[in-house]
PDB file of N, CA and C in Angstrom:
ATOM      1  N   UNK A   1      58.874 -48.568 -22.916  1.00  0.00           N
ATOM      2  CA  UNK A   1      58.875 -47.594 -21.833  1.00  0.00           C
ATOM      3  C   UNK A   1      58.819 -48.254 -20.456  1.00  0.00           C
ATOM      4  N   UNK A   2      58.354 -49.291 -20.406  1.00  0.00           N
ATOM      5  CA  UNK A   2      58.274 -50.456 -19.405  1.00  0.00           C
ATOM      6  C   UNK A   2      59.722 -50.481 -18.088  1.00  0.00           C
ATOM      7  N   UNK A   3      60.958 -50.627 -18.976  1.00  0.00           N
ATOM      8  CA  UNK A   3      61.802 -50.631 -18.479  1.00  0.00           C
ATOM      9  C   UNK A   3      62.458 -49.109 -17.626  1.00  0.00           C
ATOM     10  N   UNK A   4      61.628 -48.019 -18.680  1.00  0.00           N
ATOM     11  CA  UNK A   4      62.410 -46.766 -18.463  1.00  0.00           C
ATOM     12  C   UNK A   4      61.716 -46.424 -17.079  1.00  0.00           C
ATOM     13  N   UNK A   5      60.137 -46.889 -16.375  1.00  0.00           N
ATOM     14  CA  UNK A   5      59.176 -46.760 -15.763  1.00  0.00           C
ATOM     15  C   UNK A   5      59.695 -47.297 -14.855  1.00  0.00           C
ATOM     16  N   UNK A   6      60.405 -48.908 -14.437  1.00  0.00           N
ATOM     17  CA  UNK A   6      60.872 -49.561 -13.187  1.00  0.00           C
ATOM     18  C   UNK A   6      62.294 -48.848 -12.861  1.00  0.00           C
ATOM     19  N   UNK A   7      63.271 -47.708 -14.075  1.00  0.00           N
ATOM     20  CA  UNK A   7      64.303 -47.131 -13.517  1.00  0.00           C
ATOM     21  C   UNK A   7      63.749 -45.992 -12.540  1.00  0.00           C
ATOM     22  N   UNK A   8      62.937 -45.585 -12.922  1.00  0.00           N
ATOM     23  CA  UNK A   8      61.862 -44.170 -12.668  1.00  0.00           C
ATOM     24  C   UNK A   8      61.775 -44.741 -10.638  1.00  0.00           C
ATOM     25  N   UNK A   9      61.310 -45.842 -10.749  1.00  0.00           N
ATOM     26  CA  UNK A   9      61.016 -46.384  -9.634  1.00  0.00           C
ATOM     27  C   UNK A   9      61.985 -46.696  -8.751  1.00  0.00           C
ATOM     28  N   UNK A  10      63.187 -47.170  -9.206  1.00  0.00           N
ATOM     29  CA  UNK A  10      64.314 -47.504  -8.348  1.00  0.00           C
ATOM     30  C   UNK A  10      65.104 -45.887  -8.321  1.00  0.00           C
ATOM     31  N   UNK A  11      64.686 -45.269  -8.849  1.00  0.00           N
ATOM     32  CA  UNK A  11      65.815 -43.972  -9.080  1.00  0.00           C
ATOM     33  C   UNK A  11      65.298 -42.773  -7.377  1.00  0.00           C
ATOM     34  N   UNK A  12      64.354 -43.202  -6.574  1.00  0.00           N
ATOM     35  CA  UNK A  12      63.991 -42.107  -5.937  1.00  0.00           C
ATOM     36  C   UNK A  12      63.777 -41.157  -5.963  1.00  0.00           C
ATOM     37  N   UNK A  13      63.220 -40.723  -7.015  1.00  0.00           N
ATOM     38  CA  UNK A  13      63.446 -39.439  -7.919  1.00  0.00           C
ATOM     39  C   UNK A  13      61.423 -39.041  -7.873  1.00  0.00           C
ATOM     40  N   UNK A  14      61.155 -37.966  -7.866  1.00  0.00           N
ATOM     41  CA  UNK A  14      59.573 -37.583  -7.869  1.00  0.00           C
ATOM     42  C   UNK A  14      59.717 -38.137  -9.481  1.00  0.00           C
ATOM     43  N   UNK A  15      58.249 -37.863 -10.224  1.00  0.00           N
ATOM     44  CA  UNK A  15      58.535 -38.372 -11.579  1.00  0.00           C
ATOM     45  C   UNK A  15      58.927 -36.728 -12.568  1.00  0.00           C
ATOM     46  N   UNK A  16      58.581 -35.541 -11.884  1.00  0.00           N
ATOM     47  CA  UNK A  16      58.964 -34.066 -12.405  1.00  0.00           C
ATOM     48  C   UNK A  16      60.440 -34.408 -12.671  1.00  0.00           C
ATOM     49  N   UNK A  17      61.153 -34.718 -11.397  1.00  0.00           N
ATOM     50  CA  UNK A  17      62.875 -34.439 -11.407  1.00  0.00           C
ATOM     51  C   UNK A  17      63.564 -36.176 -12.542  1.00  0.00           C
ATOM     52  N   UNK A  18      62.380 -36.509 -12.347  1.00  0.00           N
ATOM     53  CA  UNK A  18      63.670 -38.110 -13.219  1.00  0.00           C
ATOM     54  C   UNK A  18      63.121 -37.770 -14.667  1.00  0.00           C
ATOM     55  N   UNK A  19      61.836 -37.072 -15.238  1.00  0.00           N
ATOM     56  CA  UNK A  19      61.451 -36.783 -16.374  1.00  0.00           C
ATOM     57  C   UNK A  19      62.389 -35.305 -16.845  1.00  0.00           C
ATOM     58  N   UNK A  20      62.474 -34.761 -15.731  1.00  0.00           N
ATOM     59  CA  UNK A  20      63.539 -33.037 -16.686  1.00  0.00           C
ATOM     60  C   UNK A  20      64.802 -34.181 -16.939  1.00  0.00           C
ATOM     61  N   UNK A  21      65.420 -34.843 -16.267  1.00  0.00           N
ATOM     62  CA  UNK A  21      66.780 -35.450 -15.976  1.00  0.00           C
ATOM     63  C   UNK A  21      66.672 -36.006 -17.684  1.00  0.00           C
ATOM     64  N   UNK A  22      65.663 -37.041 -17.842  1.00  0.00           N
ATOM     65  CA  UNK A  22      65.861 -37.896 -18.784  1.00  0.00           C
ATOM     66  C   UNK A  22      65.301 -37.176 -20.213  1.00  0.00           C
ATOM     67  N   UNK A  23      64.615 -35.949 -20.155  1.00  0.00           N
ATOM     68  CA  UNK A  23      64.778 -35.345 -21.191  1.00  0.00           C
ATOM     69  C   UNK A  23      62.970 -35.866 -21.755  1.00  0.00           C
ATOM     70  N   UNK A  24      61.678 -36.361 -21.049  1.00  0.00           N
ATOM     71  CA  UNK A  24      60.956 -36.812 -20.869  1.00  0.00           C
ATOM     72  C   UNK A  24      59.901 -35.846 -20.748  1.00  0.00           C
ATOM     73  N   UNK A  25      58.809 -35.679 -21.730  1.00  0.00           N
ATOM     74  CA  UNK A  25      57.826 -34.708 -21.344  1.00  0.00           C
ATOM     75  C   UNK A  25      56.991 -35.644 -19.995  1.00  0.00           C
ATOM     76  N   UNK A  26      56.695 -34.712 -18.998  1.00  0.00           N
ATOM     77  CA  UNK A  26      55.768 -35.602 -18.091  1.00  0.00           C
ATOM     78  C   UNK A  26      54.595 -35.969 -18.192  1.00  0.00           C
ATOM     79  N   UNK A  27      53.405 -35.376 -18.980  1.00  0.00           N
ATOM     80  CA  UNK A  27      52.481 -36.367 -19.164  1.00  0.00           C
ATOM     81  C   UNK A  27      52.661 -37.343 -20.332  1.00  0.00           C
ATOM     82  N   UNK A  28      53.896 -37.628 -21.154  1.00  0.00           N
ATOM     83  CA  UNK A  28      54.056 -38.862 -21.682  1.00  0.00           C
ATOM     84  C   UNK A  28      54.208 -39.924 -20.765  1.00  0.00           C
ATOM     85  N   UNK A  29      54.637 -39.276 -19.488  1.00  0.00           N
ATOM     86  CA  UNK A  29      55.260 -39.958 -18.786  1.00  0.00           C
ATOM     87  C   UNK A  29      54.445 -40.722 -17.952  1.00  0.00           C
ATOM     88  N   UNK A  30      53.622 -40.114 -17.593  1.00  0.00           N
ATOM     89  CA  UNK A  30      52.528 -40.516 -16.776  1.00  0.00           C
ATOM     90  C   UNK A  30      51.409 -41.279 -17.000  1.00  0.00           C
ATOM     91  N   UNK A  31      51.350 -41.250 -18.758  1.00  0.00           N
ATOM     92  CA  UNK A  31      50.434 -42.339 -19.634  1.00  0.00           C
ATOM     93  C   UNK A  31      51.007 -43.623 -19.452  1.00  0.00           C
ATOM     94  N   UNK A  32      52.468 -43.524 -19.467  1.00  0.00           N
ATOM     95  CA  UNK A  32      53.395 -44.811 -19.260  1.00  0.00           C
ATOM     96  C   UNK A  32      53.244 -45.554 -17.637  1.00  0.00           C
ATOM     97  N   UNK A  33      53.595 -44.514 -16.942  1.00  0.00           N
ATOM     98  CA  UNK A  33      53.222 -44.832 -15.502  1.00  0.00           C
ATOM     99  C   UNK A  33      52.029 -45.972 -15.361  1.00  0.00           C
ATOM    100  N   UNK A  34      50.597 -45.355 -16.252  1.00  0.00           N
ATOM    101  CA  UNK A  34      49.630 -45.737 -15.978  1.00  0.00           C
ATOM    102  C   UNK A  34      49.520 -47.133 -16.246  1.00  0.00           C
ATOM    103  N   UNK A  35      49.951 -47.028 -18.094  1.00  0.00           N
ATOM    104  CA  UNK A  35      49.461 -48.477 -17.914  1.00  0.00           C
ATOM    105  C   UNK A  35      50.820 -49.298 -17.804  1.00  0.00           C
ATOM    106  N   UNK A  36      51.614 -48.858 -17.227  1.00  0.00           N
ATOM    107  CA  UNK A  36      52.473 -49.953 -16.498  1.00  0.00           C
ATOM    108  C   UNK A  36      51.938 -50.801 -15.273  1.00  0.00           C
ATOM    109  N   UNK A  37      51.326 -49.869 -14.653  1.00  0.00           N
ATOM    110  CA  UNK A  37      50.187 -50.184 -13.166  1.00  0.00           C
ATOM    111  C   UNK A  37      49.196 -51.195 -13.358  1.00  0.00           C
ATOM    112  N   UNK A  38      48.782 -50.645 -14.514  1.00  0.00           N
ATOM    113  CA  UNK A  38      47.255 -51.219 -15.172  1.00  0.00           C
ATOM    114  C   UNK A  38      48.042 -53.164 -15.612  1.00  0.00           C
ATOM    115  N   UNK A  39      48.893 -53.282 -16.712  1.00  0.00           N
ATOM    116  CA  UNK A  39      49.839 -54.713 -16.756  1.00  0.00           C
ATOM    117  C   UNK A  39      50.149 -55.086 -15.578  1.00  0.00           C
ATOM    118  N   UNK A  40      50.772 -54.563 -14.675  1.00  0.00           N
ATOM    119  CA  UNK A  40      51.092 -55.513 -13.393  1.00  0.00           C
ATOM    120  C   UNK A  40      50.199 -55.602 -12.426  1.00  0.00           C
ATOM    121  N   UNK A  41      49.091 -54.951 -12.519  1.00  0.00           N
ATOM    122  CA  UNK A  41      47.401 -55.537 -11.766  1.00  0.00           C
ATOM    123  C   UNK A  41      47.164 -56.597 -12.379  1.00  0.00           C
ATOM    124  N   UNK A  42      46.932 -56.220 -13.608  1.00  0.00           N
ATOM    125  CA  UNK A  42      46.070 -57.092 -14.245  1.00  0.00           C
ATOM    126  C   UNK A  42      44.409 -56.344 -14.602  1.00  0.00           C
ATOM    127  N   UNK A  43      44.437 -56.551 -16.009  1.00  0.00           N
ATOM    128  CA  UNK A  43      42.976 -55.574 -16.599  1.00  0.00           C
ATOM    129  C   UNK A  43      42.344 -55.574 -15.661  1.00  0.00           C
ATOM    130  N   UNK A  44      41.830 -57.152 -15.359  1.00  0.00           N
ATOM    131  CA  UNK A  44      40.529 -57.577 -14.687  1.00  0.00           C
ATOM    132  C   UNK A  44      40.082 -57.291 -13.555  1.00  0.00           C
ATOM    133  N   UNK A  45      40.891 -56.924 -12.384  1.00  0.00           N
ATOM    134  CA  UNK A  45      41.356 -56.617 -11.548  1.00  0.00           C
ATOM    135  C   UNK A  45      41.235 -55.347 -11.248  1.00  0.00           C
ATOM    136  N   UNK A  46      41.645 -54.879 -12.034  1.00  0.00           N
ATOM    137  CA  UNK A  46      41.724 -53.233 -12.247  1.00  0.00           C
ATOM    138  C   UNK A  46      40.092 -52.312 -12.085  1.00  0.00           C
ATOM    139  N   UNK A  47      39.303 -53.336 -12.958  1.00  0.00           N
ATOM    140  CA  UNK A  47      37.852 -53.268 -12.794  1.00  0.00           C
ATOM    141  C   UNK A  47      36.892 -53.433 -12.080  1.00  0.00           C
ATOM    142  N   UNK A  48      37.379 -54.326 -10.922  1.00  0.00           N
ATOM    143  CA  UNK A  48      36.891 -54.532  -9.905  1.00  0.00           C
ATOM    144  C   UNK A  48      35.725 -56.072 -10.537  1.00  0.00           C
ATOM    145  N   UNK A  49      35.843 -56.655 -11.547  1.00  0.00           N
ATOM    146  CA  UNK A  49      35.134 -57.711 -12.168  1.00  0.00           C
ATOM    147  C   UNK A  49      36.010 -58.719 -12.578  1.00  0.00           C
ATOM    148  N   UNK A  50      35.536 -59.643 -11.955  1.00  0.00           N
ATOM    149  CA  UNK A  50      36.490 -60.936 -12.297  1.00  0.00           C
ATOM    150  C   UNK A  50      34.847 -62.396 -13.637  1.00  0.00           C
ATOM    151  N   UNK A  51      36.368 -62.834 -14.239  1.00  0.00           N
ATOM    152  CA  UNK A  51      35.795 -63.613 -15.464  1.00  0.00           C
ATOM    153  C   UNK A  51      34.858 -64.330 -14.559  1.00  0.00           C
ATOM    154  N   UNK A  52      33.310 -64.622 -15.265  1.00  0.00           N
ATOM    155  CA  UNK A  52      32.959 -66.211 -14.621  1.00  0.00           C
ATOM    156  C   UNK A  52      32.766 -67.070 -15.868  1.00  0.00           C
ATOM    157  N   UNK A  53      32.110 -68.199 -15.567  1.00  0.00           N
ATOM    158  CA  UNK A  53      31.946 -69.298 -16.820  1.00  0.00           C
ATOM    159  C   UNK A  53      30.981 -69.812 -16.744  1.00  0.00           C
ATOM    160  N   UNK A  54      29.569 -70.284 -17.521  1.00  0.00           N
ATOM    161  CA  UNK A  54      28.562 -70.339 -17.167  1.00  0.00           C
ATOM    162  C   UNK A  54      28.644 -71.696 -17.750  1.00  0.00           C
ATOM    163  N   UNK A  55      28.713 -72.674 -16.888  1.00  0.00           N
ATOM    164  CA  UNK A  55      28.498 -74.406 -17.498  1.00  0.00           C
ATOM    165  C   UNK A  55      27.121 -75.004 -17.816  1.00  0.00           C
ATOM    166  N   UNK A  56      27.401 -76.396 -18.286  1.00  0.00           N
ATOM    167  CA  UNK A  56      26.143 -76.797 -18.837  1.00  0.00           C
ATOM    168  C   UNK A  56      25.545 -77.140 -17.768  1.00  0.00           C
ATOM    169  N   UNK A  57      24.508 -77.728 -17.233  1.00  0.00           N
ATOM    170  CA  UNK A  57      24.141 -78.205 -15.538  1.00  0.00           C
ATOM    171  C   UNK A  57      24.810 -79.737 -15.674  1.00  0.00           C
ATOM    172  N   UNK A  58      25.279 -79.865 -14.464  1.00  0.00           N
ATOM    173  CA  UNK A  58      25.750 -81.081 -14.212  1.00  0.00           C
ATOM    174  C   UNK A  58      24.594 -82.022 -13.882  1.00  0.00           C
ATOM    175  N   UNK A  59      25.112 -83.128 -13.020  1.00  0.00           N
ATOM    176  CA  UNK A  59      23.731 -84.446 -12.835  1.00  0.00           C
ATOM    177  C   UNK A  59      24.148 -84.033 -10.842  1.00  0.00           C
ATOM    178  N   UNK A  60      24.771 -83.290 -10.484  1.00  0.00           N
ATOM    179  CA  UNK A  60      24.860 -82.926  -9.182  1.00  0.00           C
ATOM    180  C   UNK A  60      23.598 -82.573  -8.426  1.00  0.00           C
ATOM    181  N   UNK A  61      23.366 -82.633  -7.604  1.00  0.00           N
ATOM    182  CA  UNK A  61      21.589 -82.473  -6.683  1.00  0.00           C
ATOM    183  C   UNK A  61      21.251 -80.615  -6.393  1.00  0.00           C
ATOM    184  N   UNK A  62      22.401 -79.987  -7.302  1.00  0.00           N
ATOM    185  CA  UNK A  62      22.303 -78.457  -6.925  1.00  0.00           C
ATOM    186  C   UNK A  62      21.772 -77.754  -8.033  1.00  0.00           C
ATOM    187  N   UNK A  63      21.333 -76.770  -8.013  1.00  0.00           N
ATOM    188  CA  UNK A  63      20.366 -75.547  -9.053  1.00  0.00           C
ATOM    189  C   UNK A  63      21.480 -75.499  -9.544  1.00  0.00           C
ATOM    190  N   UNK A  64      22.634 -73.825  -8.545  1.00  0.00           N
ATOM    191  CA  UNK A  64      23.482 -73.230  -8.591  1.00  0.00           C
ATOM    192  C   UNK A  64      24.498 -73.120  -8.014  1.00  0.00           C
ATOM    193  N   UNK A  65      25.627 -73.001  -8.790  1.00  0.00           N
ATOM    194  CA  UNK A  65      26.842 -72.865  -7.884  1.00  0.00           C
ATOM    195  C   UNK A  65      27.590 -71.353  -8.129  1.00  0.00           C
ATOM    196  N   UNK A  66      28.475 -71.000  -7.260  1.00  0.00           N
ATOM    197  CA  UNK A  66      29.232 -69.890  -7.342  1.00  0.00           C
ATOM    198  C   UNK A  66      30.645 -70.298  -7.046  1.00  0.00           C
ATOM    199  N   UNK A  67      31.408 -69.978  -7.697  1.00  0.00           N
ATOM    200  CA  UNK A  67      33.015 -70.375  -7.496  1.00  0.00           C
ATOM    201  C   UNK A  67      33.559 -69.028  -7.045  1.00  0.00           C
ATOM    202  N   UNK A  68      34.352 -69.218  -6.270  1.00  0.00           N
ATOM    203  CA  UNK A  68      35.674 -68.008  -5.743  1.00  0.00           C
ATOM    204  C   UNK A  68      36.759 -68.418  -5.919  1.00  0.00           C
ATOM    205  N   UNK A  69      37.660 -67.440  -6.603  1.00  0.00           N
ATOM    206  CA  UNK A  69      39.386 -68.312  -7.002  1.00  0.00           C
ATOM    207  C   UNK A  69      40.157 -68.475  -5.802  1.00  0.00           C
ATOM    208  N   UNK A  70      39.684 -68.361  -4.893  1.00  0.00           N
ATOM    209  CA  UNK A  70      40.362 -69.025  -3.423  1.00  0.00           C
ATOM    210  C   UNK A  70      39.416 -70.758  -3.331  1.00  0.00           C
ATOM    211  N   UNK A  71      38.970 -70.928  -4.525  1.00  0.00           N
ATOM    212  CA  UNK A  71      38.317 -72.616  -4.319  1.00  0.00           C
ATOM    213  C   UNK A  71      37.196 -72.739  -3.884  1.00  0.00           C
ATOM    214  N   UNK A  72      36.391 -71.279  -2.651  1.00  0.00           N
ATOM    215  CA  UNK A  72      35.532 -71.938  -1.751  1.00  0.00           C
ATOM    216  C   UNK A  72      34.389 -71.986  -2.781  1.00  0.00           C
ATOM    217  N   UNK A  73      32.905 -72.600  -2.553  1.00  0.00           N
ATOM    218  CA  UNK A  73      31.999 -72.802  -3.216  1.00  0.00           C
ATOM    219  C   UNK A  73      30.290 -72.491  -2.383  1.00  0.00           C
ATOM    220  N   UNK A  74      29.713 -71.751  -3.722  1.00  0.00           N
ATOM    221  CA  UNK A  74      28.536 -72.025  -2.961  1.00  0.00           C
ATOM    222  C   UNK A  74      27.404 -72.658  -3.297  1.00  0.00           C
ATOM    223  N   UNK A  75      26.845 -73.670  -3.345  1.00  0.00           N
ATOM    224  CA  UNK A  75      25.951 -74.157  -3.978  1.00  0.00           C
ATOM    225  C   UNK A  75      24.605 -74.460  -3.679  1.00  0.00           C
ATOM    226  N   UNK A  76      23.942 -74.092  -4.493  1.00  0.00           N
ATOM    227  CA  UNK A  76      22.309 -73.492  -4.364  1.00  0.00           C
ATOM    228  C   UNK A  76      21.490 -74.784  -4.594  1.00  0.00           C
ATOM    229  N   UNK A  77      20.512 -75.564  -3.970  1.00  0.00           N
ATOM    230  CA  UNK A  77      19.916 -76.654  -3.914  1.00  0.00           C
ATOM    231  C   UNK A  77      18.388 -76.658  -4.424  1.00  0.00           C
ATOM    232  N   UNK A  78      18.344 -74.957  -4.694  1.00  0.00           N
ATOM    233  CA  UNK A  78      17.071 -74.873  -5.198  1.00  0.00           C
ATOM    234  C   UNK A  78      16.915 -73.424  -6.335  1.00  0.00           C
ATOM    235  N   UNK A  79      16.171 -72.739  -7.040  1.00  0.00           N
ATOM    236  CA  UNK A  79      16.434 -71.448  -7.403  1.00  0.00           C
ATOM    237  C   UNK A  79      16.159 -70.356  -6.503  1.00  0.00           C
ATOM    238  N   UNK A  80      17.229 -69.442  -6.811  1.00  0.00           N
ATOM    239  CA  UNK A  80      17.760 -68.442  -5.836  1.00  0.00           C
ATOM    240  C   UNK A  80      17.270 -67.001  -6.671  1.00  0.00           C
ATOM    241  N   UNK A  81      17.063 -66.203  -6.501  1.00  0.00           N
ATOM    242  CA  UNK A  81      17.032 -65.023  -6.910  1.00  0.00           C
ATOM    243  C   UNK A  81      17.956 -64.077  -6.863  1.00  0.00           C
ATOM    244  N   UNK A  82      18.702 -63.254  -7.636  1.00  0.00           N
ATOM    245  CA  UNK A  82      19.505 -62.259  -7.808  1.00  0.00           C
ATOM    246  C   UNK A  82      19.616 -61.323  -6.359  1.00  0.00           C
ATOM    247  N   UNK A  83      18.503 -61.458  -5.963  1.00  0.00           N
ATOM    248  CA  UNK A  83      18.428 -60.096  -4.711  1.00  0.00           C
ATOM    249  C   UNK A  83      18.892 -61.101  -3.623  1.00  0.00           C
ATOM    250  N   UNK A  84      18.331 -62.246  -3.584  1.00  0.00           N
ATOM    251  CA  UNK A  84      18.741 -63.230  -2.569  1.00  0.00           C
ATOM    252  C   UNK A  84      20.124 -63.632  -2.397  1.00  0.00           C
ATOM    253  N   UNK A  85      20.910 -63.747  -3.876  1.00  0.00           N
ATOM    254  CA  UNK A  85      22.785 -64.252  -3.765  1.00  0.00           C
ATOM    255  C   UNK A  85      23.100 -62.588  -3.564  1.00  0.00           C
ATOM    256  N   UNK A  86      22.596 -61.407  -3.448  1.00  0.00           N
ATOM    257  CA  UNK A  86      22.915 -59.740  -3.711  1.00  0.00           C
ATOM    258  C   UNK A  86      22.816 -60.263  -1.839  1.00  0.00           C
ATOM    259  N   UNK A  87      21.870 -60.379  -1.124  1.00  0.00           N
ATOM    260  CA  UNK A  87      21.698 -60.476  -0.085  1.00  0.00           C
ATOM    261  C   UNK A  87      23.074 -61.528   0.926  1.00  0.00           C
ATOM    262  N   UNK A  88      23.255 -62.390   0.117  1.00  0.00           N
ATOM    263  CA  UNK A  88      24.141 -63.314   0.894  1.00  0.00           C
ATOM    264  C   UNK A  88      25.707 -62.882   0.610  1.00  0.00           C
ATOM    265  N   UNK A  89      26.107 -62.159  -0.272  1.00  0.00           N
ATOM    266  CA  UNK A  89      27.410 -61.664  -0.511  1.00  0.00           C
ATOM    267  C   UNK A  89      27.576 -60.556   0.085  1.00  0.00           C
ATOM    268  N   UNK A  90      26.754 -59.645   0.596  1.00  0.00           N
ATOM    269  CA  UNK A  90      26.707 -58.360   1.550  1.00  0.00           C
ATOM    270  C   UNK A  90      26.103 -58.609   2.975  1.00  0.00           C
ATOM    271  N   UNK A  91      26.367 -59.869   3.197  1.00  0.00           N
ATOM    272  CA  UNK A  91      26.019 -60.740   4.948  1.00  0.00           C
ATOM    273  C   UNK A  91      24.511 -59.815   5.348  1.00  0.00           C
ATOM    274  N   UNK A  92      23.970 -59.247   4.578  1.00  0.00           N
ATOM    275  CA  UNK A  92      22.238 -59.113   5.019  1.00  0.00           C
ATOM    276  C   UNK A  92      21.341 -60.219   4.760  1.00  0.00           C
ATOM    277  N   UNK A  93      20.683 -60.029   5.686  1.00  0.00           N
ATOM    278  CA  UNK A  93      20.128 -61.212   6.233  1.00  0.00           C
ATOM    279  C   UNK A  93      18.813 -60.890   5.078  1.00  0.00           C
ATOM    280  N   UNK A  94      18.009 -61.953   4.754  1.00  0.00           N
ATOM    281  CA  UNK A  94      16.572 -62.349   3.765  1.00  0.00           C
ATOM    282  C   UNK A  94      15.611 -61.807   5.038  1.00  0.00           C
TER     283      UNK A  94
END
């Protein structure tokens, strides 16, 4: 249905008028819609939760680190508390 979903899209068509056209009940249609949306996000994404990975501790001089898939890093030199990294990701101040 993948394919029938990107004609849907190039056709300019509302999805009522390209579903009577193609002979298409519309909420089949619209299940398709969905998770066509949902594959080209991406699940994870979709959820607003991205994977993390919890490593073994390194021999590095830090507690904790936090990775962002843009690379940047944050790393904790001592233990931090949940409310405290809750505090530093919503720029309120401790």
């Amino acid at each position: 249905m993948f394919p029938v979903v990107e004609l849907w899209q190039s056709s300019g068509q509302t999805q009522k008028e390209f579903c009577q056209e193609q002979g298409i009940k519309p909420h089949v249609f619209t299940y398709w819609v969905g998770k066509y949306k949902k594959q080209r996000a991406g699940s994870d994404e979709t959820t607003g939760f991205v994977p993390i990975a919890i490593e073994e501790q390194r021999s590095e001089s830090y507690y904790a680190e936090i990775s962002y898939p843009d690379g940047t890093r944050l790393r904790f030199g001592r233990s931090v508390s949940a409310e405290q990294i809750r505090q530093l990701l919503t720029g309120r101040t401790c």
